[in-house]
N, C-alpha and C. Protein backbone atom coordinates (compact mmCIF):
# COMPACT_ATOMS: atom_id res chain seq x y z
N UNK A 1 19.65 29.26 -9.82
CA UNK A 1 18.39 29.84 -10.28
C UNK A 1 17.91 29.15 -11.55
N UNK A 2 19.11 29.01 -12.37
CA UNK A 2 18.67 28.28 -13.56
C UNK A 2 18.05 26.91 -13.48
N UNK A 3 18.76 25.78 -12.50
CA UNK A 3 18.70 24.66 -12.84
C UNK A 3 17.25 24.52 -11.56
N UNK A 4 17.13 25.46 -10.68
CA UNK A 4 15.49 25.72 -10.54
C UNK A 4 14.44 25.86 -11.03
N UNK A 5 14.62 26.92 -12.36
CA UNK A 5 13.49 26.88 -12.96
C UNK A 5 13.14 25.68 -13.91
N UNK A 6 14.29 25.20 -13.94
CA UNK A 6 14.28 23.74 -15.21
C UNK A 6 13.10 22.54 -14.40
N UNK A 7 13.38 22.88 -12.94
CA UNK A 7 12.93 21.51 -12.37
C UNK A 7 12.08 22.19 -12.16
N UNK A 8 11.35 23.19 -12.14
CA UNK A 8 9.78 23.73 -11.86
C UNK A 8 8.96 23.29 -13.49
N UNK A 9 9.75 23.68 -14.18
CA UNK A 9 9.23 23.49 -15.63
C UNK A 9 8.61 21.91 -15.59
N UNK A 10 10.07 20.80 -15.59
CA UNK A 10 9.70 19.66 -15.47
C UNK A 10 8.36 19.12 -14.79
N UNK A 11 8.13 19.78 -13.54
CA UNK A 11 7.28 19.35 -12.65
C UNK A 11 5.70 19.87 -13.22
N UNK A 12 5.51 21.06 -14.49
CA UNK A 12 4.51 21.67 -14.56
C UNK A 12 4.19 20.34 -16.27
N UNK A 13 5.35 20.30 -16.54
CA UNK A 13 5.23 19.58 -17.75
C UNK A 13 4.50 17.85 -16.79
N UNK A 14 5.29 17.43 -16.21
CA UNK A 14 4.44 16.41 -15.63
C UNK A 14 3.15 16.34 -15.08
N UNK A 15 3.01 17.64 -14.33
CA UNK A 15 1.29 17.47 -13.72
C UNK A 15 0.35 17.54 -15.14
N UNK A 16 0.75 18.67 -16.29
CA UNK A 16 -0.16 18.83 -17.37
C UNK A 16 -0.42 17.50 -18.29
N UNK A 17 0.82 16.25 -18.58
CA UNK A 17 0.37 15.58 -19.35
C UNK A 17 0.44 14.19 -18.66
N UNK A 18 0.06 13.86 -17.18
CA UNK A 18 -0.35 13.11 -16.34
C UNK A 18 1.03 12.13 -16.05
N UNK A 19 2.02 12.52 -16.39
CA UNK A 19 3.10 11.57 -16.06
C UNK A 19 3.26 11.82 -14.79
N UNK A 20 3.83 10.55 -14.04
CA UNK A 20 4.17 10.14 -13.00
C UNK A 20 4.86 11.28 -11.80
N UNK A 21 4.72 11.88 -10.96
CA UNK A 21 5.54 12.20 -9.98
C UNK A 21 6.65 11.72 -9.44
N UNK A 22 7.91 12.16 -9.55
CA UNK A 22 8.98 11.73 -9.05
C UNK A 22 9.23 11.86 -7.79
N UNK A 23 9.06 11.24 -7.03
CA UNK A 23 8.83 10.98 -5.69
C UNK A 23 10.44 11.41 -4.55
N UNK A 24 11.59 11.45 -5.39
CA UNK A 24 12.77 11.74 -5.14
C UNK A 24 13.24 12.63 -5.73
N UNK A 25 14.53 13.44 -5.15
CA UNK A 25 15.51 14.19 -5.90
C UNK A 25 16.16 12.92 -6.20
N UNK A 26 17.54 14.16 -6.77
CA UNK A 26 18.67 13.31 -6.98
C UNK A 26 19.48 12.61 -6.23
N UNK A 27 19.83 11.18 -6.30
CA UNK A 27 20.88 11.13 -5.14
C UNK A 27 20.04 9.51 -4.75
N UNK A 28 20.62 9.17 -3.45
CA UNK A 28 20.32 8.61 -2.55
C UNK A 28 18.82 8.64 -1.95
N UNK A 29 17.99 7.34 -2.31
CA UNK A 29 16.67 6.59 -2.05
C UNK A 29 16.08 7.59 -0.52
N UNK A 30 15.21 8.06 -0.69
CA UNK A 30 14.73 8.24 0.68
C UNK A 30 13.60 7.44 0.92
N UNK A 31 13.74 6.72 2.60
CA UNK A 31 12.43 6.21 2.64
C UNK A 31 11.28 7.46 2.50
N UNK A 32 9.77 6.38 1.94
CA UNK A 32 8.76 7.37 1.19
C UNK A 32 7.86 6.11 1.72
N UNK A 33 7.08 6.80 2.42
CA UNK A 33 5.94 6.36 3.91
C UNK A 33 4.68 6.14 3.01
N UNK A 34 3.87 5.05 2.88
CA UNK A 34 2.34 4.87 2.93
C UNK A 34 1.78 5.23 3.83
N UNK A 35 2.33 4.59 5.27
CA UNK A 35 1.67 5.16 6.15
C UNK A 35 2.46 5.08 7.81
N UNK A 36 2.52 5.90 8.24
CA UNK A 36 3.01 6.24 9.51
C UNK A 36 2.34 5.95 10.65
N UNK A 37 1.49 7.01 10.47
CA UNK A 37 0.48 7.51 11.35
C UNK A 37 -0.62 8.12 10.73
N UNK A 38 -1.72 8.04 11.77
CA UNK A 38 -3.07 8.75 11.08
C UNK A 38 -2.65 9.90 10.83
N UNK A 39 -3.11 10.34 9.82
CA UNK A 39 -2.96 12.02 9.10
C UNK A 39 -1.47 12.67 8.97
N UNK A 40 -0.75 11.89 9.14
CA UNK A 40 0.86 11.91 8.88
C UNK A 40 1.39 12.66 7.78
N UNK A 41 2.18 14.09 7.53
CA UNK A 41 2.23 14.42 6.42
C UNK A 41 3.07 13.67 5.84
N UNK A 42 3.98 12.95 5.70
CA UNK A 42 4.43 12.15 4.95
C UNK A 42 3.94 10.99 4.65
N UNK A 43 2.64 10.64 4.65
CA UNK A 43 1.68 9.31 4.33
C UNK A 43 1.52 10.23 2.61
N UNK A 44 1.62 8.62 2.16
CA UNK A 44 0.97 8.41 0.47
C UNK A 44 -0.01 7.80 0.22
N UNK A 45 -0.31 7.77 -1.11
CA UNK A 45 -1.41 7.13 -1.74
C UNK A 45 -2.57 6.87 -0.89
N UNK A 46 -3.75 6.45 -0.85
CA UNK A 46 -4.87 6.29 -0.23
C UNK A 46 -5.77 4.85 -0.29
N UNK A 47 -6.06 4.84 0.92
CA UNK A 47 -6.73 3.30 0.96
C UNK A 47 -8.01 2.79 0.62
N UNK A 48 -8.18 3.32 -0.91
CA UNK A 48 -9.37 3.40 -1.45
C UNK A 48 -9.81 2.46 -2.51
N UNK A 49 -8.90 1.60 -2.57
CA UNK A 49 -9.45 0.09 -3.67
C UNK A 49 -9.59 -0.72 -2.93
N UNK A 50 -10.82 -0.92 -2.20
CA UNK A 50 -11.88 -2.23 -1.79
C UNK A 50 -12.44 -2.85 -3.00
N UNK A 51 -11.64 -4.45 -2.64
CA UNK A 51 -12.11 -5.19 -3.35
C UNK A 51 -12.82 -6.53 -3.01
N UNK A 52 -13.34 -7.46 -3.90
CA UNK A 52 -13.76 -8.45 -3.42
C UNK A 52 -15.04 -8.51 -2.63
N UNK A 53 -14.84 -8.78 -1.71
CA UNK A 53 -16.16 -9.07 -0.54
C UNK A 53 -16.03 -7.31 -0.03
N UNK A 54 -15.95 -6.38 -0.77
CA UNK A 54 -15.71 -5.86 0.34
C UNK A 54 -16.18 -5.32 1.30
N UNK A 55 -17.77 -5.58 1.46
CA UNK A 55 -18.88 -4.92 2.72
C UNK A 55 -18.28 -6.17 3.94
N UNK A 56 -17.19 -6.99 3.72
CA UNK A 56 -16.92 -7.35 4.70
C UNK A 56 -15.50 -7.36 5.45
N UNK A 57 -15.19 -5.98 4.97
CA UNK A 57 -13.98 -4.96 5.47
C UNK A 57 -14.67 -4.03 6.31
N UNK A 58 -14.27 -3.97 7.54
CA UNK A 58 -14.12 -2.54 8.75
C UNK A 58 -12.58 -2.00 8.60
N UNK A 59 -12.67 -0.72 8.65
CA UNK A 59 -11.00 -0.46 8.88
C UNK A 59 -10.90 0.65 9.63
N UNK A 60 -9.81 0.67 10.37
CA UNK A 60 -9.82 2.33 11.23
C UNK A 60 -8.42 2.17 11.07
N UNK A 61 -7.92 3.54 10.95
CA UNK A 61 -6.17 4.11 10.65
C UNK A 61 -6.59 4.37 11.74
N UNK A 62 -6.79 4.99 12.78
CA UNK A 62 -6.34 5.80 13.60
C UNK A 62 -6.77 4.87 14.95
N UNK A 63 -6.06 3.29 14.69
CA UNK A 63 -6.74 3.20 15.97
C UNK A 63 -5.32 2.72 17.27
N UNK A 64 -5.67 3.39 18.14
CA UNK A 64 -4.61 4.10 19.29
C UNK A 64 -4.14 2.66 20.09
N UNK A 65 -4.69 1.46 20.29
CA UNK A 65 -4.02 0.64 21.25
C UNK A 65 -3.50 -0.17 20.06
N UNK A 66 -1.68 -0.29 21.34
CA UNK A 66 -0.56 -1.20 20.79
C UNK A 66 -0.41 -0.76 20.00
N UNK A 67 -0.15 0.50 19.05
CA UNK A 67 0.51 1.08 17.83
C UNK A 67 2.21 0.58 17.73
N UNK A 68 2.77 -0.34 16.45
CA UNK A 68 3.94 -0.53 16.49
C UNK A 68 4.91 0.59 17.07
N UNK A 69 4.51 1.77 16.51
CA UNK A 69 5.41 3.10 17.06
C UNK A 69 4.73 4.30 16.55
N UNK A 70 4.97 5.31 16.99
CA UNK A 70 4.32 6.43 16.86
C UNK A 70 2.69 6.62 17.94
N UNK A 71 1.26 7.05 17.49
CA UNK A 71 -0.04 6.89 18.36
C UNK A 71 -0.51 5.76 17.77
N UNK A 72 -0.82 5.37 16.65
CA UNK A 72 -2.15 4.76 15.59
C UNK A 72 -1.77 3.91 15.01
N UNK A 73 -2.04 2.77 14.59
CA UNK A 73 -1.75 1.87 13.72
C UNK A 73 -2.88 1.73 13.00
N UNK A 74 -3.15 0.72 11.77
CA UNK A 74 -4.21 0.63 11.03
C UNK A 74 -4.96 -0.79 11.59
N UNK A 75 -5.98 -0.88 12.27
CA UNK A 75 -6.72 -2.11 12.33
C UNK A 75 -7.91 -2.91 11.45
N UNK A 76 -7.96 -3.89 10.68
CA UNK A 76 -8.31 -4.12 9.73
C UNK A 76 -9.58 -5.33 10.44
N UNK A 77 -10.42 -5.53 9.86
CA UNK A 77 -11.41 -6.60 10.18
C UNK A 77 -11.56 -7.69 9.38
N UNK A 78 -12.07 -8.53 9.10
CA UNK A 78 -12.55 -9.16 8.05
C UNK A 78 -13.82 -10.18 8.35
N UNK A 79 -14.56 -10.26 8.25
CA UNK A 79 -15.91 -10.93 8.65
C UNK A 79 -15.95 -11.98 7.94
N UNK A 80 -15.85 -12.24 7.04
CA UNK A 80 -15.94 -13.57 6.48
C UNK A 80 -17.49 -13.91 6.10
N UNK A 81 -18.06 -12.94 5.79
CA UNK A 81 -19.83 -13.05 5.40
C UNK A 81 -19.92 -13.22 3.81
N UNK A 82 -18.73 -13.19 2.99
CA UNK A 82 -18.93 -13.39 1.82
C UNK A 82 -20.07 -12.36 1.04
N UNK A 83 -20.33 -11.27 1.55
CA UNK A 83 -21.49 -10.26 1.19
C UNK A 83 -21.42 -9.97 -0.05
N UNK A 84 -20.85 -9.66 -0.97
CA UNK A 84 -20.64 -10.07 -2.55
C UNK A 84 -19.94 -11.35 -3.26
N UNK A 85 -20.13 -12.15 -2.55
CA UNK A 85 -20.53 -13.39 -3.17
C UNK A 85 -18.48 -14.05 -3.91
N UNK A 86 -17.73 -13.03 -3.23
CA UNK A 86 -16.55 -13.47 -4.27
C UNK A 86 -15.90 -14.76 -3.08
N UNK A 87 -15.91 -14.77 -1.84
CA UNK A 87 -15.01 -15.77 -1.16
C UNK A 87 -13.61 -14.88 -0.60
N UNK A 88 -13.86 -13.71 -0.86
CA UNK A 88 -11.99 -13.12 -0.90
C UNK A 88 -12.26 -11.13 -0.79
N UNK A 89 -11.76 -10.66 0.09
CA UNK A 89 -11.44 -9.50 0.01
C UNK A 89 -9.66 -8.93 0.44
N UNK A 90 -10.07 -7.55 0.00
CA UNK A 90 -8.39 -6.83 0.24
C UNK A 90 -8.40 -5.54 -0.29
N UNK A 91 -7.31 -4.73 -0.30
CA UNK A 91 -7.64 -3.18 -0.24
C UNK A 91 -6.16 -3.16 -0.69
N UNK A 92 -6.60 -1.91 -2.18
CA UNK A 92 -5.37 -1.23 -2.22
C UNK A 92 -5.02 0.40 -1.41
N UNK A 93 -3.69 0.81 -1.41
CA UNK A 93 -3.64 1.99 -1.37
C UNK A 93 -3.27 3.07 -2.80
N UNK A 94 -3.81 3.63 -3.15
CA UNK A 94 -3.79 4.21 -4.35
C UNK A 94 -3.15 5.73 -4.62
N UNK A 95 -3.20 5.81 -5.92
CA UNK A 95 -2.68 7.35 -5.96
C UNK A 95 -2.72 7.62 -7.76
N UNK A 96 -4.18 8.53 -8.04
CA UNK A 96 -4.66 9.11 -6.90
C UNK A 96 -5.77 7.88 -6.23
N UNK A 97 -6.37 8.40 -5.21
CA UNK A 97 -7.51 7.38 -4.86
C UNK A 97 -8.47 7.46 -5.79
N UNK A 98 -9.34 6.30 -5.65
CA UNK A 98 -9.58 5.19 -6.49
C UNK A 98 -9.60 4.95 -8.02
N UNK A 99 -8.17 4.89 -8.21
CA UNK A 99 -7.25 5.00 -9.60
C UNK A 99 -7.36 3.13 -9.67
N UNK A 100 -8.31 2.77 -11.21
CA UNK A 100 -7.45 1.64 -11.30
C UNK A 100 -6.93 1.19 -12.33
N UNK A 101 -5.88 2.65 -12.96
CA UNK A 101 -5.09 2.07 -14.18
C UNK A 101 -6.30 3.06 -15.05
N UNK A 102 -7.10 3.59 -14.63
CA UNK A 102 -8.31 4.44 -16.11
C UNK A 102 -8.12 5.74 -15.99
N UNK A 103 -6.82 6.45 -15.04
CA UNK A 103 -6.47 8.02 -15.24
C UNK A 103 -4.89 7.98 -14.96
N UNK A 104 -4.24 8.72 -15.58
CA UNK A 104 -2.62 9.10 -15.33
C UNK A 104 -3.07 9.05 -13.46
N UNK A 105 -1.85 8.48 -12.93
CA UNK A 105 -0.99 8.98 -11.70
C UNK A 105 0.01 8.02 -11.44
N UNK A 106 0.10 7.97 -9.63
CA UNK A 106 0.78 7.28 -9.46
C UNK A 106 2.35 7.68 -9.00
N UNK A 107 3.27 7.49 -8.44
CA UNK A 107 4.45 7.76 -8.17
C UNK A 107 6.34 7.31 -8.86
N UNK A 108 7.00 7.82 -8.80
CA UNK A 108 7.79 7.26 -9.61
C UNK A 108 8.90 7.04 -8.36
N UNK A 109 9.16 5.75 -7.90
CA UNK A 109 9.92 5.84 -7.02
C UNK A 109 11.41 4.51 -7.00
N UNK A 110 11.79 4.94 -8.59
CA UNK A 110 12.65 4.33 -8.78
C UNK A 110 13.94 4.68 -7.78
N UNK A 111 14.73 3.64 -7.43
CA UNK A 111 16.08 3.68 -6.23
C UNK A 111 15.87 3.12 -5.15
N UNK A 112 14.45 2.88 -4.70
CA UNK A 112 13.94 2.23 -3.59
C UNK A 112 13.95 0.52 -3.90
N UNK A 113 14.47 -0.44 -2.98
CA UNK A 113 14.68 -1.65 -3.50
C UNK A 113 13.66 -2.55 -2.23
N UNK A 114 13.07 -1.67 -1.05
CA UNK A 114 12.26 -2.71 -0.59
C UNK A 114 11.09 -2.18 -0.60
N UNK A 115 10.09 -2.76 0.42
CA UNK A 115 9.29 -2.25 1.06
C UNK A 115 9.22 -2.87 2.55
N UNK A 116 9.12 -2.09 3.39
CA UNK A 116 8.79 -2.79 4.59
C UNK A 116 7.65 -2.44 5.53
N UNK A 117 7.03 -3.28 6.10
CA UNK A 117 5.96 -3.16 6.93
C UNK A 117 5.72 -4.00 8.14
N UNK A 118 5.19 -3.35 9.16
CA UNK A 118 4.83 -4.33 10.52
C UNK A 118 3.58 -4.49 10.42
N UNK A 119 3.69 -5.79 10.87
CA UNK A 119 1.88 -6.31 10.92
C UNK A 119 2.06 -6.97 12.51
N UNK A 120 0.17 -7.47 12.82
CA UNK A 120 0.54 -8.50 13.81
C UNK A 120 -1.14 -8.63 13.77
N UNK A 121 -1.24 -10.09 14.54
CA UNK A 121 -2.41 -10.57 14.26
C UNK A 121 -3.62 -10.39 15.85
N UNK A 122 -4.66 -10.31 15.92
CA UNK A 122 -5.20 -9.92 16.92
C UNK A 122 -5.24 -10.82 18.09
N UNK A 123 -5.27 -12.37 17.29
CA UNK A 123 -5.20 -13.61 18.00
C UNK A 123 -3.86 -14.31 17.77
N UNK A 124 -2.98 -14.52 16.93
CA UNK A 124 -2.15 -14.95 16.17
C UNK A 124 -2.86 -15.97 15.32
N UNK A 125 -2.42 -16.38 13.54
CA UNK A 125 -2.69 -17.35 13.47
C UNK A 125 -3.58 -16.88 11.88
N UNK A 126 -3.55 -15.60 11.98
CA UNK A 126 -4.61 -15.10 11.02
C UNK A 126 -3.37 -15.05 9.80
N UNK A 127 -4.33 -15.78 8.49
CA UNK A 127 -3.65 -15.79 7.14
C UNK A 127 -3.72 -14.93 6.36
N UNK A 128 -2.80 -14.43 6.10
CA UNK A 128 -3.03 -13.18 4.87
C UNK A 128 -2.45 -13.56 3.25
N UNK A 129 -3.52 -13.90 2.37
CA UNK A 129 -3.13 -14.45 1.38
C UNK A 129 -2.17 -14.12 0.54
N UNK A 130 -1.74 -12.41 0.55
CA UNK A 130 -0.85 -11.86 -0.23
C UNK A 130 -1.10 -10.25 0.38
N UNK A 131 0.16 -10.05 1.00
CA UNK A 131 0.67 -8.32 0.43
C UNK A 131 1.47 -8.35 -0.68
N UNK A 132 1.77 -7.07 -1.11
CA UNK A 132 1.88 -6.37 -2.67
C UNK A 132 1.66 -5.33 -3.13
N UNK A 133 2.36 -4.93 -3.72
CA UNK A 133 2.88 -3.29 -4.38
C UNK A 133 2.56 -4.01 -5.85
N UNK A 134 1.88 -2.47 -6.42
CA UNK A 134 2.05 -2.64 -8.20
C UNK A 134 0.62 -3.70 -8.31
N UNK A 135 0.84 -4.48 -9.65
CA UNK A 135 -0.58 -5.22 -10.31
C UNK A 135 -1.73 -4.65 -10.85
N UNK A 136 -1.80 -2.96 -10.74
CA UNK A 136 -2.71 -2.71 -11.30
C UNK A 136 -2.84 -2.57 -13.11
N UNK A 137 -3.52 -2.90 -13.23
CA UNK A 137 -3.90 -2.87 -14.90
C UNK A 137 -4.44 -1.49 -15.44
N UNK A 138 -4.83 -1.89 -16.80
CA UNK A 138 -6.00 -1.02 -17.18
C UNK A 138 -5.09 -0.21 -18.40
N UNK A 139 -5.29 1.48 -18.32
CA UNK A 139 -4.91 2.48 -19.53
C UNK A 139 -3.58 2.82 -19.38
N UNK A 140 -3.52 3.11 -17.93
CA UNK A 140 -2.29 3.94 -17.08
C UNK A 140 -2.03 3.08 -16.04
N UNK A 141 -1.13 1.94 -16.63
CA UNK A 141 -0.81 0.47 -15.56
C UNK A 141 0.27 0.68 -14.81
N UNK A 142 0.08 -0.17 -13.38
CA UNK A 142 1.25 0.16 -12.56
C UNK A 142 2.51 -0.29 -13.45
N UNK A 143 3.81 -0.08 -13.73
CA UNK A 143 4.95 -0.43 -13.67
C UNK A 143 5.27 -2.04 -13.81
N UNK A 144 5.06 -2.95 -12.15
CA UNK A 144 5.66 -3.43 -12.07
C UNK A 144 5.46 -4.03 -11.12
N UNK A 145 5.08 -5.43 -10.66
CA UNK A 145 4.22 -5.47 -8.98
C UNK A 145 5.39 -6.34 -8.30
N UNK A 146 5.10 -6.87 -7.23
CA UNK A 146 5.94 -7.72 -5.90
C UNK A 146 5.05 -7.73 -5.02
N UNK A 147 5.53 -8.91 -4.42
CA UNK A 147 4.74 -9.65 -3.33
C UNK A 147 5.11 -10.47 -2.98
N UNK A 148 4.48 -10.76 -1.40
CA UNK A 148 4.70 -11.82 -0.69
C UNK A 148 3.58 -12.45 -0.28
N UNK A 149 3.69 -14.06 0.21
CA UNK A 149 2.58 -14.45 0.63
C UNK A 149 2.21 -15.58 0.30
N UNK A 150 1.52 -16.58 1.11
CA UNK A 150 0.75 -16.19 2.17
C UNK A 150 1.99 -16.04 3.29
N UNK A 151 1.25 -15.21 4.37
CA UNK A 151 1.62 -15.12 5.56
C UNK A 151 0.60 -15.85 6.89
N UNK A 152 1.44 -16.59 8.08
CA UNK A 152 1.02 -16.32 8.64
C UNK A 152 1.07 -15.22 10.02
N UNK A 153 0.27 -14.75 10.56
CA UNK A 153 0.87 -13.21 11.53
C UNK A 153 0.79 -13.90 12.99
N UNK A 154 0.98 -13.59 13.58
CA UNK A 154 1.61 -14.23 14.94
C UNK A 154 1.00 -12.47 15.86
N UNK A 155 0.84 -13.07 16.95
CA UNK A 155 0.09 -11.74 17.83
C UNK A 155 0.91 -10.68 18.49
N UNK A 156 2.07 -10.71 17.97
CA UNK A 156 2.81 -9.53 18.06
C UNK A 156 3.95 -9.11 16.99
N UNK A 157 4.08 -7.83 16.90
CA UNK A 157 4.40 -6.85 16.03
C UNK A 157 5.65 -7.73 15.19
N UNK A 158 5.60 -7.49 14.20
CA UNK A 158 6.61 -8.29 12.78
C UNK A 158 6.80 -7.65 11.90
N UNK A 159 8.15 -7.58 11.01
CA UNK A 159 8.63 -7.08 10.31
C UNK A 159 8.28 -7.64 9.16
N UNK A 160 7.58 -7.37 7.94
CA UNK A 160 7.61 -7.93 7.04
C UNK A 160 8.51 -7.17 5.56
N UNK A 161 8.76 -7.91 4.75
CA UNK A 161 9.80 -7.25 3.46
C UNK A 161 9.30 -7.82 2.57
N UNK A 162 8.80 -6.58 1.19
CA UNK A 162 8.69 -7.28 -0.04
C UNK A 162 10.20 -6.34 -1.04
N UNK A 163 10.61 -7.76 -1.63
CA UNK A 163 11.85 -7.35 -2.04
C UNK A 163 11.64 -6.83 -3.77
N UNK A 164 12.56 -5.54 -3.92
CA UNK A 164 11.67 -4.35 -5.07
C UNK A 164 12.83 -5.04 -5.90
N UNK A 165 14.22 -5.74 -5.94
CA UNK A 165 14.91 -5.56 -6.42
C UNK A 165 14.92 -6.09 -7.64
N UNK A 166 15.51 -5.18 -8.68
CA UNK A 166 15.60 -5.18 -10.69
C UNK A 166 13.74 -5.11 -10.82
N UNK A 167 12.96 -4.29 -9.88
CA UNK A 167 11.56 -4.21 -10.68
C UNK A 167 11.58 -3.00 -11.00
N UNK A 168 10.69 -2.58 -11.91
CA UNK A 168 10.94 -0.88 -12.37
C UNK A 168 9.31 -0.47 -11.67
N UNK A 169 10.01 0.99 -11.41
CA UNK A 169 8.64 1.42 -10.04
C UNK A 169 9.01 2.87 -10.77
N UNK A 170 8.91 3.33 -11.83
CA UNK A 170 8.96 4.50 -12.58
C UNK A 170 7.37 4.76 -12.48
N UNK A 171 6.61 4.03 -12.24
CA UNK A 171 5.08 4.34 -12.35
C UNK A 171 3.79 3.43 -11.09
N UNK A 172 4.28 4.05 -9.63
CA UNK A 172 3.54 3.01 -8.80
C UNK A 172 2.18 3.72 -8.52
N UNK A 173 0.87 3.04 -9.05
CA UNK A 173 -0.43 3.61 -8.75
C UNK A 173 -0.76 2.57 -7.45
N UNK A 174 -0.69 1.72 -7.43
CA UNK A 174 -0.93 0.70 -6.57
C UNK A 174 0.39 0.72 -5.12
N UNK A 175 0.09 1.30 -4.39
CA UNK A 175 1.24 1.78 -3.88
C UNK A 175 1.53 0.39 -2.98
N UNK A 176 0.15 -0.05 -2.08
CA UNK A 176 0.50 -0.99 -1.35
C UNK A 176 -0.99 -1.61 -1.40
N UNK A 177 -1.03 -3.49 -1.04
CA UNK A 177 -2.13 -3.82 -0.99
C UNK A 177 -2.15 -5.37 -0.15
N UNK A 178 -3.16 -5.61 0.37
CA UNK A 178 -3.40 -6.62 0.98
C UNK A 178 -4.64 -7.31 0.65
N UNK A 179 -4.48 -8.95 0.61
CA UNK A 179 -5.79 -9.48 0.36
C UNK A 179 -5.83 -10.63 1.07
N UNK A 180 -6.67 -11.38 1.46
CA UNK A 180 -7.30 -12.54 2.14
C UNK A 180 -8.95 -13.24 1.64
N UNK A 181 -8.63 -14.68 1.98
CA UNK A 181 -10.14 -14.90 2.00
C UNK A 181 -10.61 -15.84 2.69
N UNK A 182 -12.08 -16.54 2.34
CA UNK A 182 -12.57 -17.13 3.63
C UNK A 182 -12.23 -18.34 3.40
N UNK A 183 -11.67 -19.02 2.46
CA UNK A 183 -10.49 -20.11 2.55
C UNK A 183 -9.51 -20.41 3.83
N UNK A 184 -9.07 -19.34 4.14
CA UNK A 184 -7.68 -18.92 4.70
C UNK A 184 -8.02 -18.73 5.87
N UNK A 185 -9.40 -17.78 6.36
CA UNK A 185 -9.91 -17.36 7.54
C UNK A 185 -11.45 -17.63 7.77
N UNK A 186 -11.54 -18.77 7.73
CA UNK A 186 -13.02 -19.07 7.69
C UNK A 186 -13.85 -19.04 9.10
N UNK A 187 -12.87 -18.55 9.85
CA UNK A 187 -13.76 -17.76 11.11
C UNK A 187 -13.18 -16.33 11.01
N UNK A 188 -12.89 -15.56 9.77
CA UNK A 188 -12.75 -14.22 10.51
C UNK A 188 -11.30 -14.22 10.63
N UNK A 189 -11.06 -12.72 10.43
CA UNK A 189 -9.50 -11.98 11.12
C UNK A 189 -9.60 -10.61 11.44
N UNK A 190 -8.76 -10.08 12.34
CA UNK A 190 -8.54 -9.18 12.67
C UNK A 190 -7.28 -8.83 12.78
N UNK A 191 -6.32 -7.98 12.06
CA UNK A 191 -5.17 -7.55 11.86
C UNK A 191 -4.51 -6.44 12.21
N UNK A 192 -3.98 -5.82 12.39
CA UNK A 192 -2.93 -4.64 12.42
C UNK A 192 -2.01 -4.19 11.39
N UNK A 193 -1.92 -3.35 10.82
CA UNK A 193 -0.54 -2.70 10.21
C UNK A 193 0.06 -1.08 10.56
N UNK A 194 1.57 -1.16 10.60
CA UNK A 194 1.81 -0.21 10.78
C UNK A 194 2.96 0.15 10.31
N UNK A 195 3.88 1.42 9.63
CA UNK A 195 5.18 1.90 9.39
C UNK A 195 5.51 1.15 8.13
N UNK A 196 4.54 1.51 7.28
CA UNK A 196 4.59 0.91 5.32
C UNK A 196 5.31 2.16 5.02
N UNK A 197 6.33 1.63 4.61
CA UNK A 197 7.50 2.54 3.78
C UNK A 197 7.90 1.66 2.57
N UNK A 198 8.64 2.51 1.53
CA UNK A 198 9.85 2.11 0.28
C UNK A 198 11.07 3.07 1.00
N UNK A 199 11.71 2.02 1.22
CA UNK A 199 12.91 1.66 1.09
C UNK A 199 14.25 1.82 0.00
């Protein structure tokens, strides 16, 4: 009872002065899902930092053919119209959404040493300049970033790993992110992701 109310306390003291959520008990790493499935209660952070070009992002979570596992995977577009003029778009997932480093949040999910995710490409062949956890800046900065990249994706389902190990993730606002540009895909891509976890 006691060492209950201590960790209710803790948790009221954290929401009031914007520190980080501890994403774990004690013990042993649990995987901790970005995204599963559409509307998944164990999905995090939100896919709300469009950047770059980004009127030349389509995206649907919930879309039902060839899902790595589960119904839905996330299908991503990219047009390559350069509609704000940068050459390059990509999307974070955030927490809270659209946090970039200018309000407390974010997760604390120190013990976790990877991340892993399946991708696959619509045609094969499509470049993805960089996935990546962390990099955000600003007041209330992520922690601590990682990444991989470039990739290229091949037209069926792949395991990809960004390796967390000796980074400190006491503070992840930037939970997960992907970027590309028309360098890389100068006709266009169309992508898939699915089963973004920490590890």
């Amino acid at each position: 009872m006691k060492r209950t109310l201590i960790l209710a306390a803790l948790l009221i003291g954290c929401l009031s002065f914007g520190l980080p959520i501890a994403a774990q008990a004690e013990g042993e790493f649990k995987p901790f899902a970005v995204y599963t499935d559409e509307s998944a209660p164990d999905n995090h952070f939100s896919a709300t930092g469009w950047m770059g070009d980004y009127s030349d992002i389509t995206a649907d979570g919930a879309f039902t053919v060839n899902p790595h596992s589960g119904s839905t995977s996330i299908k991503i577009t990219y047009s390559k119209m350069a509609s704000q003029g940068a050459g390059w778009a990509g999307v974070y997932w955030q927490e809270p959404g659209n946090n970039w480093g200018n309000r407390p949040g974010g997760f604390d999910l120190t013990g976790a040493t990877k991340v892993t995710f399946w991708a696959r490409g619509d045609k094969g062949g499509e470049l993805i300049k960089e996935f990546k956890i962390g990099g955000i800046k600003g007041q209330y900065p992520d922690s601590d970033t990682a990444g991989i990249g470039p990739v290229a994706l091949t037209n069926q389902w792949t395991q990809y790993t960004i390796d967390l190990t000796g980074k400190d993730l006491t503070n992840i606002i930037g939970g997960f992110c992907w970027a590309t540009s028309l360098e890389k895909n100068p006709n266009g891509a169309v992508f898939y992701l699915d089963d973004i976890r920490y590890e």
